[in-house]
Protein backbone atom coordinates (compact mmCIF):
# COMPACT_ATOMS: atom_id res chain seq x y z
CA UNK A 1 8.67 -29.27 54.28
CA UNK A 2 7.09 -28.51 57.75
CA UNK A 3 9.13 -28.82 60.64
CA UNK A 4 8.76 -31.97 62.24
CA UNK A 5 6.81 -31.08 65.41
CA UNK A 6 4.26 -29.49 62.93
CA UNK A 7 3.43 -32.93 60.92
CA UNK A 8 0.99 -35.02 61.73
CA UNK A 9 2.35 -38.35 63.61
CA UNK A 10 2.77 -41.40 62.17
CA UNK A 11 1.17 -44.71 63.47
CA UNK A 12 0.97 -48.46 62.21
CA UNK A 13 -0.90 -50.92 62.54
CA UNK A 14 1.48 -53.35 60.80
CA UNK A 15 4.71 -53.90 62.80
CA UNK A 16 5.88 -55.48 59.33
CA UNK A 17 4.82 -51.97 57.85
CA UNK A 18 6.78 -50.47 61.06
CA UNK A 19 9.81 -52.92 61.00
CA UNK A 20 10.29 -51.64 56.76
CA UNK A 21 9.80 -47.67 57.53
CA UNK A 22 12.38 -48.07 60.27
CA UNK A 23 14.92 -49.90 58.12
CA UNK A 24 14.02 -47.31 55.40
CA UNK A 25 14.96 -44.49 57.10
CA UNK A 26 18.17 -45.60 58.57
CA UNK A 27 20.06 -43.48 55.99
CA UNK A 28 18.73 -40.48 57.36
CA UNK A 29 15.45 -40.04 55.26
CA UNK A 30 12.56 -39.16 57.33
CA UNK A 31 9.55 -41.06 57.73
CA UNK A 32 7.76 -38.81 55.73
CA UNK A 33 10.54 -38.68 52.77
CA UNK A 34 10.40 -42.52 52.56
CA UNK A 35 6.02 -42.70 52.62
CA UNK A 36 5.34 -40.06 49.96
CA UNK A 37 8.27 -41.42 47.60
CA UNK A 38 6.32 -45.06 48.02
CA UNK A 39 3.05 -42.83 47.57
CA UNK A 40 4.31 -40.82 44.38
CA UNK A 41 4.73 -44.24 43.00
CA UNK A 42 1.70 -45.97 43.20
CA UNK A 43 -0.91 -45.78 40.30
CA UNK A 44 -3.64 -43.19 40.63
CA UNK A 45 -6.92 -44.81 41.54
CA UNK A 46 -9.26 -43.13 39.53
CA UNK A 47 -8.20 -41.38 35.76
CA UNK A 48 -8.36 -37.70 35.71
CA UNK A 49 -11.83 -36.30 34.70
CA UNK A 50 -10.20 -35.35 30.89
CA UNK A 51 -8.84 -38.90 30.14
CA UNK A 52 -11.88 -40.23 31.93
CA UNK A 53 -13.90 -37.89 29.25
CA UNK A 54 -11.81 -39.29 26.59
CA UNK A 55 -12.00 -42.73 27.72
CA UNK A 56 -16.51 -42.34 27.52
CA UNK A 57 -15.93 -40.71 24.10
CA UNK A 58 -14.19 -43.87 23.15
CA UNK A 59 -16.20 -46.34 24.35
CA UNK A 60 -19.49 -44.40 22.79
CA UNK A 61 -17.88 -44.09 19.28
CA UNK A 62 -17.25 -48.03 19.19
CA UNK A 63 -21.33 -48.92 20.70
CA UNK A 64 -22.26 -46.39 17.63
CA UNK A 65 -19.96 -48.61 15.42
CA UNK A 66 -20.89 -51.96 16.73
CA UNK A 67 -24.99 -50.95 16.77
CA UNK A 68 -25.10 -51.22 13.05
CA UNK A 69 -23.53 -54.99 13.00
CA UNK A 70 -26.96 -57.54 11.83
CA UNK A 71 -25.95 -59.41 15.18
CA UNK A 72 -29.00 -62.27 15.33
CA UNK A 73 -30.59 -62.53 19.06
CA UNK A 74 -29.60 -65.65 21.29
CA UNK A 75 -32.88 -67.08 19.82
CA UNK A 76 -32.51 -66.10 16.49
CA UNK A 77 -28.79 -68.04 16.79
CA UNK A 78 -31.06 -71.15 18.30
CA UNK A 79 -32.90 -71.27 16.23
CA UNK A 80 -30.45 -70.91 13.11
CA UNK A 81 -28.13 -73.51 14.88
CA UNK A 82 -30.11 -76.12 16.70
CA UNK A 83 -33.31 -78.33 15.78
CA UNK A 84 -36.23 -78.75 18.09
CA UNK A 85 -34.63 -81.04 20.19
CA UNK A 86 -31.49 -78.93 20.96
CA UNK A 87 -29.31 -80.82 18.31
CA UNK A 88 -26.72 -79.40 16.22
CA UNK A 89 -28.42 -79.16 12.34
């Protein structure tokens, strides 16, 4: 860890976000201890490329799959399910 004067400064614009840190780090953490530990446990946005790969490959396997299914158009199922007049048959 870099000494203090070397890290970038902290600011808020949330004096709720302020009023927690300062709270937080009255056991002697540092400000910066206390942010990347709430950091490391957040969700990563975005997959990494490989499971984001994976995920594509997955996805394309099941359209391949599901593009053989005799699935009828909307109009086909119309016309199969209702009369002229938009009645059940």
């Amino acid at each position: 860890m870099q000494p203090r004067r070397a890290q970038q400064p902290i600011s808020f614009r949330s004096d709720k976000a302020a009023a927690k840190l300062a709270v937080l780090t009255r056991g002697g953490r540092s400000q910066a201890e206390v942010i990347e530990d709430a950091l490391d446990r957040l969700p990563d946005p975005l997959p990494p490329a490989d499971d984001l790969a994976a995920r594509i490959a997955r996805i394309d396997a099941i359209t391949r799959i599901t593009s053989t299914y005799d699935i009828p158009s909307m109009a086909e199922f119309d016309a199969e399910t209702y009369d002229e007049h938009g009645l059940p048959r």
